[in-house]
N, C-alpha and C. Protein backbone atom coordinates (compact mmCIF):
# COMPACT_ATOMS: atom_id res chain seq x y z
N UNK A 1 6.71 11.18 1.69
CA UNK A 1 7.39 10.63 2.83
C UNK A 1 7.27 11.63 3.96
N UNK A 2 6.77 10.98 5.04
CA UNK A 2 6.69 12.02 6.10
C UNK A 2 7.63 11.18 7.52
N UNK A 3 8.50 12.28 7.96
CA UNK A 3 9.50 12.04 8.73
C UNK A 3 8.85 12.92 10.16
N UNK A 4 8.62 12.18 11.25
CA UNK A 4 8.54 12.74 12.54
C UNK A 4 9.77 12.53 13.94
N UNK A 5 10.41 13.40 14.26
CA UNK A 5 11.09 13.27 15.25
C UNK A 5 10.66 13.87 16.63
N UNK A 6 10.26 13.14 17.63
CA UNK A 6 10.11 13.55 19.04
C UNK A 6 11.09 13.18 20.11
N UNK A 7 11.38 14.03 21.08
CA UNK A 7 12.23 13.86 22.12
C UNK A 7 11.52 13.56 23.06
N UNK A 8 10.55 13.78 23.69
CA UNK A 8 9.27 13.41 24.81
C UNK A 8 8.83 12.00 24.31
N UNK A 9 9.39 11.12 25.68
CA UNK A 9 8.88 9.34 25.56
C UNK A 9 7.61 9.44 25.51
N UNK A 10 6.91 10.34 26.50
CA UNK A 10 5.38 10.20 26.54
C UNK A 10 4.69 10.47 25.25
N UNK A 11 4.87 11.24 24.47
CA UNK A 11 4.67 11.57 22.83
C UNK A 11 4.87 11.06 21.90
N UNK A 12 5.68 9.80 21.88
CA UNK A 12 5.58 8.92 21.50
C UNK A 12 4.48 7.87 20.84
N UNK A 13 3.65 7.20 21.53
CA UNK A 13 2.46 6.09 21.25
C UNK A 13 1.87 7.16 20.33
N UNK A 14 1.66 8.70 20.30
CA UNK A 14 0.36 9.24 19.77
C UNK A 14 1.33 9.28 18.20
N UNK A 15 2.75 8.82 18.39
CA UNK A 15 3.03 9.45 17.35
C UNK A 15 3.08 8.22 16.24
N UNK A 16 3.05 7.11 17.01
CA UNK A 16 2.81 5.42 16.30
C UNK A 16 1.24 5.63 15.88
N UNK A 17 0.43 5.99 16.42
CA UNK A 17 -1.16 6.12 16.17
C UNK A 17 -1.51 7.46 14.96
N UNK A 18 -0.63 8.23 14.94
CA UNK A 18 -0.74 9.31 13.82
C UNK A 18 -0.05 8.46 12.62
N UNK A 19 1.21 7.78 12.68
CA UNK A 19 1.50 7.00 11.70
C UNK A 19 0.66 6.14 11.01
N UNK A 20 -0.30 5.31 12.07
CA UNK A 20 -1.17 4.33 11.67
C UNK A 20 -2.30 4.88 10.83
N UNK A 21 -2.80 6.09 11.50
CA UNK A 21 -3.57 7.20 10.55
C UNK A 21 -3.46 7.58 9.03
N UNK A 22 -2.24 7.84 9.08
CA UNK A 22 -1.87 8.66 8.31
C UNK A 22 -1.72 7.74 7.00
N UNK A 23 -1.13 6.38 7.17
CA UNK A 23 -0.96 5.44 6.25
C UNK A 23 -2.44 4.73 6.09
N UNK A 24 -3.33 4.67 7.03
CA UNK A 24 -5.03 4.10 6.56
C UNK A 24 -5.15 5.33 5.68
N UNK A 25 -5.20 6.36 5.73
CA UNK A 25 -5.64 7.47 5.02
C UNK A 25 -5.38 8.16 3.50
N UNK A 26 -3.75 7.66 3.44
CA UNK A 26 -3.09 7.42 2.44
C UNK A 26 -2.76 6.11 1.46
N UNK A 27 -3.07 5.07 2.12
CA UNK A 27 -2.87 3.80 1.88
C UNK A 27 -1.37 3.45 1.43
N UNK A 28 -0.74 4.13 2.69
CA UNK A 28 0.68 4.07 2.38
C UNK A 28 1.42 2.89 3.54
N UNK A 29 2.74 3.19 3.67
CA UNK A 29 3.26 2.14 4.30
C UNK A 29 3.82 2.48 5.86
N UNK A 30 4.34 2.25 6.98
CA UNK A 30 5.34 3.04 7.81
C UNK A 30 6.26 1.88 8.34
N UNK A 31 7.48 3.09 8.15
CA UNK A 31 8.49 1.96 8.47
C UNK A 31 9.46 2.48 9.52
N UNK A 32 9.24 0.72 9.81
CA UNK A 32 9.40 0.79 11.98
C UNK A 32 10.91 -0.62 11.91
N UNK A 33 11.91 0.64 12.64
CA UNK A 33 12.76 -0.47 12.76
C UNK A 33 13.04 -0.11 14.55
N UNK A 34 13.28 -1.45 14.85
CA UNK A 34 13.63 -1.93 16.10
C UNK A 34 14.62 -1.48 16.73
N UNK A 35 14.40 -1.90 18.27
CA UNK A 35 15.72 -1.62 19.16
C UNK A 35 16.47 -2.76 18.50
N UNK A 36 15.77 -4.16 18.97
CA UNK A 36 16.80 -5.19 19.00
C UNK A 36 15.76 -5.93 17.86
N UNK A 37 16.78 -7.13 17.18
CA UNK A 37 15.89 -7.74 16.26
C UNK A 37 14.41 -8.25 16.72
N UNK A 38 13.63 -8.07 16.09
CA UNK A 38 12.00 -8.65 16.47
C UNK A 38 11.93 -10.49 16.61
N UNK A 39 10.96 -11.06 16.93
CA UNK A 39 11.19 -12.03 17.62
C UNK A 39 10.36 -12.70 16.18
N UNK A 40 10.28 -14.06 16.00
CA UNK A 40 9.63 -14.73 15.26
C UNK A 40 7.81 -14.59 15.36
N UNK A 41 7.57 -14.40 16.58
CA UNK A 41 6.40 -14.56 17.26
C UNK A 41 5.72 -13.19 17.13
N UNK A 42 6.41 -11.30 17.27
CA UNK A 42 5.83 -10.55 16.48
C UNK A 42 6.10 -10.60 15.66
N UNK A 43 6.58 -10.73 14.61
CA UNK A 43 6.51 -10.58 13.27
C UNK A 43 5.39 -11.73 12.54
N UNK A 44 5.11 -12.74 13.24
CA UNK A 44 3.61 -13.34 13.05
C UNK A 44 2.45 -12.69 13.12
N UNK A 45 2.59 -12.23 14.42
CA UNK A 45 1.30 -11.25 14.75
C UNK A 45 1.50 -10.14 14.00
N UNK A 46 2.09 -9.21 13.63
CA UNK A 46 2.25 -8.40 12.97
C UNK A 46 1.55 -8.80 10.87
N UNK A 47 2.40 -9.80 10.87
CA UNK A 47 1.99 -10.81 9.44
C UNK A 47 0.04 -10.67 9.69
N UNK A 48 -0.12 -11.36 10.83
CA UNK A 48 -1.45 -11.92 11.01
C UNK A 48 -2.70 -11.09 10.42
N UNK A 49 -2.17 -9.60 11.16
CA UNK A 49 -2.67 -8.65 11.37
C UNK A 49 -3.14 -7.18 10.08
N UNK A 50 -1.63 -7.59 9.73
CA UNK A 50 -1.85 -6.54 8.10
C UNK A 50 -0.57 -6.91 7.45
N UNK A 51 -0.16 -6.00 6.55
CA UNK A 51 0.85 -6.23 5.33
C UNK A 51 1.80 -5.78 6.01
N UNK A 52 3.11 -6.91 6.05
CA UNK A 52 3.98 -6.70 6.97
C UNK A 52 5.41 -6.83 5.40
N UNK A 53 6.23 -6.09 5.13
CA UNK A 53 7.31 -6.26 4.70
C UNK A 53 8.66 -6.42 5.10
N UNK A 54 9.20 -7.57 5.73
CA UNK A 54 10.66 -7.73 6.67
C UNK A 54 11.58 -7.37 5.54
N UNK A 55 12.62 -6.36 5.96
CA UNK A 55 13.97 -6.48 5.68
C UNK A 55 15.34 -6.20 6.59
N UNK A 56 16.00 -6.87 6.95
CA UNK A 56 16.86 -7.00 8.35
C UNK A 56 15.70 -6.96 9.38
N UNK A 57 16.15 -6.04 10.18
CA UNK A 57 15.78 -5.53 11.42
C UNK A 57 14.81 -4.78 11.27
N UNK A 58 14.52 -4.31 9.81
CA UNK A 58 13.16 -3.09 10.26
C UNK A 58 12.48 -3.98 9.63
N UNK A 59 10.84 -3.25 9.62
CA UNK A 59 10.02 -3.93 8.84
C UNK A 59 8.90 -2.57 8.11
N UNK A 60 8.01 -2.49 7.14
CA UNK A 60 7.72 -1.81 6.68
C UNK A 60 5.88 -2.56 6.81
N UNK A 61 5.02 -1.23 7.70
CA UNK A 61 3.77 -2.23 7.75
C UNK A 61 2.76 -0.95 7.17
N UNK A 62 1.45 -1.74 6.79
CA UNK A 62 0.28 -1.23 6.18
C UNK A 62 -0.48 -0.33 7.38
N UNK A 63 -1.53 -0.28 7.75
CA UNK A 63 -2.28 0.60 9.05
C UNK A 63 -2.49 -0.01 9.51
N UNK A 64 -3.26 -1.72 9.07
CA UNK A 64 -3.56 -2.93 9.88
C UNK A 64 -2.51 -3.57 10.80
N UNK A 65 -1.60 -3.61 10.67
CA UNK A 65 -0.18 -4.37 11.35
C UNK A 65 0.09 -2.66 12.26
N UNK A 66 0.48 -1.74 11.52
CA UNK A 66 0.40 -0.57 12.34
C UNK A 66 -0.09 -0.54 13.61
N UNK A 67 -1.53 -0.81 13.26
CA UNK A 67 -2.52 -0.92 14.44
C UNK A 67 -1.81 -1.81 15.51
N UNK A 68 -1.54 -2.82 14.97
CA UNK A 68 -1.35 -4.21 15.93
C UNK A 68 0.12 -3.84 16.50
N UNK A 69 1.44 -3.14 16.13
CA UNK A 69 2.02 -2.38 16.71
C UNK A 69 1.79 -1.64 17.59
N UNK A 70 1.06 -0.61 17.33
CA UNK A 70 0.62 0.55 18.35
C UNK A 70 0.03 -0.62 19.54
N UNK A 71 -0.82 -1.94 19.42
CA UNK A 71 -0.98 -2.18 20.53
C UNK A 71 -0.14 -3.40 21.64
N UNK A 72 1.17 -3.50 20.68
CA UNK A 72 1.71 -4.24 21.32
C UNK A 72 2.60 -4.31 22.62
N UNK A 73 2.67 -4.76 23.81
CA UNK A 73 3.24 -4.57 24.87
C UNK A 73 4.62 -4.18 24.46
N UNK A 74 5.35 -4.28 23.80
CA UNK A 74 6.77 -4.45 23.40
C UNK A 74 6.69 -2.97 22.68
N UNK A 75 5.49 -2.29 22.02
CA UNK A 75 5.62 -1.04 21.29
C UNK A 75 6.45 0.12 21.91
N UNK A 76 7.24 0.23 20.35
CA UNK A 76 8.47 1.42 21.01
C UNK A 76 8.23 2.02 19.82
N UNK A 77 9.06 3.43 19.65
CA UNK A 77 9.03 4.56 18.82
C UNK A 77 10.59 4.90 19.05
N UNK A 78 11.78 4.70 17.91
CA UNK A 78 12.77 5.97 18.39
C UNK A 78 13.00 6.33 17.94
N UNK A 79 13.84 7.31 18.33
CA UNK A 79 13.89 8.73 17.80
C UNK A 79 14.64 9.05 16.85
């Protein structure tokens, strides 16, 4: 389990894209929970995209859905 905490917003995206890395590389999972609940419509695209696991509010994704995170307009990271 690897735990990253950043305080710099801008440091952020690289740190969703090292996640996405890190889990293609490992064939592991990363788990991304939300500001506010996710909408029906990403969590499709997210589904669409790679192995998406919902539970509440977070969700737990593969590198493929990762990916599709890192490029989503709505992509956040917190801290």
């Amino acid at each position: 389990m690897l735990h990253i905490f950043v305080s710099d917003l801008a440091g952020r995206p690289v740190l969703g894209k090292l996640a996405q890395r890190i889990a293609e590389r490992t064939q592991g999972w990363v788990f991304v929970e939300f500001q506010a609940p996710p909408s029906a419509s990403l969590l499709g695209q997210l589904e669409t995209a790679g192995r998406c696991i919902r539970v509440n509010d977070y969700v737990y994704l593969d590198s493929s859905a990762m990916a599709a995170w890192n490029a989503h307009p709505d992509f956040h990271v917190l801290k």
